[in-house]
Protein backbone atom coordinates (compact mmCIF):
# COMPACT_ATOMS: atom_id res chain seq x y z
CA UNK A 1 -25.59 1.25 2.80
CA UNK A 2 -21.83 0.55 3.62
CA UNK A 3 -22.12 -0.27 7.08
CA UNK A 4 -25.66 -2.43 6.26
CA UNK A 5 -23.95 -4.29 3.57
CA UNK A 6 -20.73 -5.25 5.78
CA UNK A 7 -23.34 -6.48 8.79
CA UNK A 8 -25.45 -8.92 6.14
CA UNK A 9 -22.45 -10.60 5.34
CA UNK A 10 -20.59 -10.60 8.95
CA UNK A 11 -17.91 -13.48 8.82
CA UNK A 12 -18.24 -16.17 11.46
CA UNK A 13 -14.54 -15.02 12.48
CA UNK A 14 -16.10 -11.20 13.65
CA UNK A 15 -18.79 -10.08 15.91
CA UNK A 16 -20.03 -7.07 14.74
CA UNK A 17 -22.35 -4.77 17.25
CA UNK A 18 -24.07 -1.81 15.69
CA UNK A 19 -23.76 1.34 17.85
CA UNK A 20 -25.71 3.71 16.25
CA UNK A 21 -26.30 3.75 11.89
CA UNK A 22 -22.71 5.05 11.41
CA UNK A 23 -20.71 3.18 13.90
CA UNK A 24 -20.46 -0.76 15.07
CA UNK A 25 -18.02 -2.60 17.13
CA UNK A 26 -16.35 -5.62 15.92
CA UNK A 27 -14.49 -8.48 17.25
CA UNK A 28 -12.09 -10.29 15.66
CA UNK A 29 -10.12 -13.24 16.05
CA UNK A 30 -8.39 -14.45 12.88
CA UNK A 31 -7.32 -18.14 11.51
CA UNK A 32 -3.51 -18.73 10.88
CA UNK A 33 -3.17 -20.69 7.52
CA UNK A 34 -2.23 -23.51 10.77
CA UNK A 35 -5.44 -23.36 11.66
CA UNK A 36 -4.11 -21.65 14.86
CA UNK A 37 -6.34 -18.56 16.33
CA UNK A 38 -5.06 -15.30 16.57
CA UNK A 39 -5.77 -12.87 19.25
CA UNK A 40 -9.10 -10.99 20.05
CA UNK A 41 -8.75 -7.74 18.42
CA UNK A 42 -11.52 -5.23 19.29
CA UNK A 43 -12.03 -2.44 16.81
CA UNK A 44 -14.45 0.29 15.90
CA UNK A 45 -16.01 0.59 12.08
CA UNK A 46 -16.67 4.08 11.43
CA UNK A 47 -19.39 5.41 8.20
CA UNK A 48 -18.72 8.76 6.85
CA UNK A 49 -20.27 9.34 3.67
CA UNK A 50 -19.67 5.99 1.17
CA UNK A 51 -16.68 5.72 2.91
CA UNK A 52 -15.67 3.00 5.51
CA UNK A 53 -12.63 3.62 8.28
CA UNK A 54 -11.93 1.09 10.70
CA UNK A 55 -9.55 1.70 13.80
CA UNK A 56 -8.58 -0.31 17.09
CA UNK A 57 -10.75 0.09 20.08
CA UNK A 58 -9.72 2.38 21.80
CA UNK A 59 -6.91 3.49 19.63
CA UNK A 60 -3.44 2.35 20.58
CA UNK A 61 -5.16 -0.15 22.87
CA UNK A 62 -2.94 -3.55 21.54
CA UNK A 63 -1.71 -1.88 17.95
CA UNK A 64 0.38 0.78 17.88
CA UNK A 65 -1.67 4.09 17.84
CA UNK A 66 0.34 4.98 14.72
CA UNK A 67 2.53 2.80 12.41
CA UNK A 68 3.04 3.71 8.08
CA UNK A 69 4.81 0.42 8.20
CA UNK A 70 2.29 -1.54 9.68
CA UNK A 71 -0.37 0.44 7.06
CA UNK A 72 -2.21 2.06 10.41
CA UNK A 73 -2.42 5.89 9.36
CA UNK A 74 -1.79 9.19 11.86
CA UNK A 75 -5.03 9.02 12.61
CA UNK A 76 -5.16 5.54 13.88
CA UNK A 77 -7.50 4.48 11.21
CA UNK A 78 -6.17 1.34 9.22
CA UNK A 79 -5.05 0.69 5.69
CA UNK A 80 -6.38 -2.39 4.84
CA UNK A 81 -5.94 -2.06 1.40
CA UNK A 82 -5.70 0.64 -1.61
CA UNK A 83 -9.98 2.71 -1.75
CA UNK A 84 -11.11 -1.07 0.37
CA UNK A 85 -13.41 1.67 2.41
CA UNK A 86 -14.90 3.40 -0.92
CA UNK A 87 -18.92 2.93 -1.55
CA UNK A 88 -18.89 -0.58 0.18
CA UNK A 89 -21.95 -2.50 -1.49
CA UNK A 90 -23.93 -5.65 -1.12
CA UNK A 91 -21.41 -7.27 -4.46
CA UNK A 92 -18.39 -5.61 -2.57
CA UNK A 93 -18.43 -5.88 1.32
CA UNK A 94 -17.18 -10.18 1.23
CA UNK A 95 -13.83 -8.49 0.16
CA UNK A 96 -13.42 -5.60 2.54
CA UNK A 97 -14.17 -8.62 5.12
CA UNK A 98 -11.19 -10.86 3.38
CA UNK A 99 -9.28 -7.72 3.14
CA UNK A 100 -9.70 -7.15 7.10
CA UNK A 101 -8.93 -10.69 7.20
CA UNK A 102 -5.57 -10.82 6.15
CA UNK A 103 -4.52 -7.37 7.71
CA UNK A 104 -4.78 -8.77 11.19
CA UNK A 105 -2.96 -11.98 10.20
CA UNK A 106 -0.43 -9.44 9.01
CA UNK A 107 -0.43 -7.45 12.27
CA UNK A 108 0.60 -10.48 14.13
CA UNK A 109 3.28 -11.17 11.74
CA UNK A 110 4.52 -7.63 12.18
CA UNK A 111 3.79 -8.08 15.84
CA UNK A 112 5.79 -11.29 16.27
CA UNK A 113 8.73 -10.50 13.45
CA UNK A 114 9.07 -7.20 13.08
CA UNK A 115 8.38 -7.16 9.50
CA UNK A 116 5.38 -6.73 7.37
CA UNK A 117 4.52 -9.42 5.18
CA UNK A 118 6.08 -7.60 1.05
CA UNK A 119 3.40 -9.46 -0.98
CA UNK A 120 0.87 -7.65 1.00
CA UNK A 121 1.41 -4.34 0.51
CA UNK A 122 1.90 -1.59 -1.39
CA UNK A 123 3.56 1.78 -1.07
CA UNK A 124 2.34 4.25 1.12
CA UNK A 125 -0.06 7.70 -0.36
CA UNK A 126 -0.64 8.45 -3.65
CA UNK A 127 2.43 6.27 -4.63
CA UNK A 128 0.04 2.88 -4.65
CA UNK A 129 -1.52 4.38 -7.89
CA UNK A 130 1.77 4.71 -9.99
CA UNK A 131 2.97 1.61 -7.95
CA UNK A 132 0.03 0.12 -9.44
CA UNK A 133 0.39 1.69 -13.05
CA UNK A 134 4.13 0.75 -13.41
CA UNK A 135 2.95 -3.08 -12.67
CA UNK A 136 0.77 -3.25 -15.12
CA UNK A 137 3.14 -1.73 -17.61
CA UNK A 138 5.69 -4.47 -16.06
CA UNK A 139 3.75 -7.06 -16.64
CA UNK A 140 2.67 -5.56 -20.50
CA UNK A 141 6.44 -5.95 -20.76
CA UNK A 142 7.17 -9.40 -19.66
CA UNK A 143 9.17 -7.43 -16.44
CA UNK A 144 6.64 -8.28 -14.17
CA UNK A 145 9.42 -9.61 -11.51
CA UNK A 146 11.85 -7.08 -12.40
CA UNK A 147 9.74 -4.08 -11.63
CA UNK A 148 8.99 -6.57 -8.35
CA UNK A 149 12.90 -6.40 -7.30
CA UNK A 150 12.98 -2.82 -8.25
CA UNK A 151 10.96 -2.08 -5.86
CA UNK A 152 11.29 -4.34 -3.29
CA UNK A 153 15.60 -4.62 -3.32
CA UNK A 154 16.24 -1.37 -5.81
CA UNK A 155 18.25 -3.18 -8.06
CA UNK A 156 17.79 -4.76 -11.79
CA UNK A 157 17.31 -3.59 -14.98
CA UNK A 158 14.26 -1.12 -13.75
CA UNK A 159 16.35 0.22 -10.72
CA UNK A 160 19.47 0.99 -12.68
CA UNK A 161 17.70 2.39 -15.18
CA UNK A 162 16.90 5.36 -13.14
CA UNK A 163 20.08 6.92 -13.23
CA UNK A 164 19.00 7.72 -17.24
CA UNK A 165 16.18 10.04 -15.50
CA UNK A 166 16.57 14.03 -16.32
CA UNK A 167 15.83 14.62 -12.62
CA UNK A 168 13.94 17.93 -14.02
CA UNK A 169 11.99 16.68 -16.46
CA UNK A 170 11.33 13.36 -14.91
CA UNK A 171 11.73 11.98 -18.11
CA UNK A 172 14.31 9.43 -19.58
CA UNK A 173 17.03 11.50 -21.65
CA UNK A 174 17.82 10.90 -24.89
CA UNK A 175 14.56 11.11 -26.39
CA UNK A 176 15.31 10.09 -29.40
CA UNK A 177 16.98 6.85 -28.17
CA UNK A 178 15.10 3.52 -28.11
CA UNK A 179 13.26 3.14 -24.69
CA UNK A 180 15.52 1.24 -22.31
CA UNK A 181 11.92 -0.66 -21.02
CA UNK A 182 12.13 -2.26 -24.23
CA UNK A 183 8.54 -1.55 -25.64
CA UNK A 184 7.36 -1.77 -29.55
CA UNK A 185 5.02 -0.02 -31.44
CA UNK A 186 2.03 -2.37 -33.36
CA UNK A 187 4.96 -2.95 -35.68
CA UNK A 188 7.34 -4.43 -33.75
CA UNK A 189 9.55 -1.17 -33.97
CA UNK A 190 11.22 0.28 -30.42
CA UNK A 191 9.28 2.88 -29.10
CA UNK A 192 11.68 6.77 -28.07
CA UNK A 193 12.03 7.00 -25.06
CA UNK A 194 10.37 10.52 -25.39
CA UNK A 195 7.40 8.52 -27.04
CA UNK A 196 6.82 5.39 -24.45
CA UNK A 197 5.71 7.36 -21.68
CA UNK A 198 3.06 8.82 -23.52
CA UNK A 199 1.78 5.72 -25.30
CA UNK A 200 -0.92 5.01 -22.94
CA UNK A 201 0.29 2.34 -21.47
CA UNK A 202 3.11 4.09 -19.14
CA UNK A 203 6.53 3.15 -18.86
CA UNK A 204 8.17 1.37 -15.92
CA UNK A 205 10.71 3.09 -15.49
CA UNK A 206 9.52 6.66 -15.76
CA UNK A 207 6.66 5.45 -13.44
CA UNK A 208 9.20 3.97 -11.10
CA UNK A 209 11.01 7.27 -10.72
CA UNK A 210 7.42 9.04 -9.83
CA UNK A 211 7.01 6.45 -7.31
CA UNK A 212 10.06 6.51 -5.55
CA UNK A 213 9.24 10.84 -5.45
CA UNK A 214 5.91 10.29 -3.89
CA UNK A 215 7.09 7.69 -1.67
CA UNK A 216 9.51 10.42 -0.21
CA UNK A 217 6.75 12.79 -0.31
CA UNK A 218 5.07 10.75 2.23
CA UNK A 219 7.27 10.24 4.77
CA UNK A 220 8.78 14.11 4.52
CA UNK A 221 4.51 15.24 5.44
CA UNK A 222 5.61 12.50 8.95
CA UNK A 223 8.20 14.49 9.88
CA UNK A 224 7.75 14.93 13.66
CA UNK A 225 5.97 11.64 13.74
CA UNK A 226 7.81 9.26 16.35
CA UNK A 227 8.70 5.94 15.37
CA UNK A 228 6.90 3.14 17.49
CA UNK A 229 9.35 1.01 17.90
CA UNK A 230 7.77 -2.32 16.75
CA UNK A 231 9.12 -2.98 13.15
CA UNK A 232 12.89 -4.02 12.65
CA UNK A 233 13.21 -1.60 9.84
CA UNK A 234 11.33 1.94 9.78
CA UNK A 235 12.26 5.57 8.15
CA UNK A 236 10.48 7.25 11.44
CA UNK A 237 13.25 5.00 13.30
CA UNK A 238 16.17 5.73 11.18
CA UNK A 239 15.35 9.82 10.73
CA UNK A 240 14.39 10.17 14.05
CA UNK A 241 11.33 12.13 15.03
CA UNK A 242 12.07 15.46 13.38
CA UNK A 243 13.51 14.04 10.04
CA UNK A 244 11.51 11.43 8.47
CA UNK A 245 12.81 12.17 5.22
CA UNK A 246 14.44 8.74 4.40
CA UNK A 247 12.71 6.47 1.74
CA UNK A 248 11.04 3.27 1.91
CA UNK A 249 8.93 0.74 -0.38
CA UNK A 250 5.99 0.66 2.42
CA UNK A 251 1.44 0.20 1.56
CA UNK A 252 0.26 0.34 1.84
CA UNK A 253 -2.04 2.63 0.94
């Protein structure tokens, strides 16, 4: 059904050729918010299962063959956004179109700057979950923007508060202190810090430290991945092809 559902409602921006019932081609040329077009990008939509992968035709053809900072994964498949390939439906495939949409505007920005556009994106693996979890927490909170420059710049109230992690426990220390993200109970009283976290709405903080772990989980399973050279700013770049330890924010997803 996932590949039938994103041919009924082909935008007029992509043509999209069906190979065989688990495969199409697709052409796409993009509109700038100028109104300027971008450049043909030819790509192959893959069904396996309920789940949708779309990748460059061939791979490596234009894109790099392999980028985590421009969301295109080892495989060459893309990351177009956090599940966007999961049990595509009639209701559902408009947005994995829009989503496809603004990836390729993105891959000319990354193309032409060097730099992936931060408002769309999130950080790379499992870390878009808690990235996810810790903004609606955030936002719960009023910090909303402050979890945003926490992880974006590592620094605010959010960032600094990391250094109160037990870095075994992965839990704030002293429990039975107020929790530094600021969060009351249904009577206005400050949660403990050993409490918050397990109040069912997460805290920020906590979830920020998980984050930044996961995040560094990604990039050690690149190690031995080389950089591409196209982005200003990469971990592959900076650890070199048999590091890739460093950290980064990057989505993507």
């Amino acid at each position: 059904m996932s590949l039938v559902a994103l041919a009924r409602c082909c935008p007029t921006w992509a043509d999209f050729r069906p190979v065989h019932a688990f495969e199409a081609q697709v052409d796409v040329v993009a509109t700038r918010s100028s109104g300027a077009f971008t450049r043909v990008f030819e790509l192959r939509v893959v069904q396996v299962a309920d789940q949708i992968a779309v990748f460059e035709r061939p791979v490596g053809g234009t894109l790099p063959a392999c980028c985590p900072e421009r969301h295109i994964n080892p495989d060459g498949s893309f990351c177009i956004g956090l599940r966007a390939g999961d049990g595509i439906t009639g209701a559902s495939a408009t947005a994995w179109w829009e989503k496809l949409h603004v990836f390729i505007l993105c891959q000319e920005t990354a193309a032409e700057a060097g730099f992936w556009p931060g408002e769309a994106q999130l950080s790379h693996g499992e870390a878009a979950e808690i990235e996810l979890a810790a903004e609606r927490a955030a936002d719960q909170l009023g910090l909303q923007s402050v979890y945003r420059e926490a992880v974006a710049f590592g620094s605010g109230p959010i960032a600094s508060g990391l250094a109160k992690i037990n870095q075994k426990t992965g839990m704030l220390r002293n429990g039975r202190s107020a929790c530094i993200c600021g969060r009351t109970d249904r009577h206005r009283r400050p949660l403990l810090r050993r409490e918050c976290h397990r109040c069912g709405q997460g805290c920020p903080v906590v979830l920020e430290h998980w984050r930044r772990i996961k995040v560094a989980e990604y990039w050690r399973g690149l190690r031995g991945q080389a950089c591409c050279g196209t982005m200003r700013e990469c971990p592959l770049k900076k650890a070199g092809p048999t590091d890739g330890t460093a950290i980064s924010r990057g989505t993507g997803a």
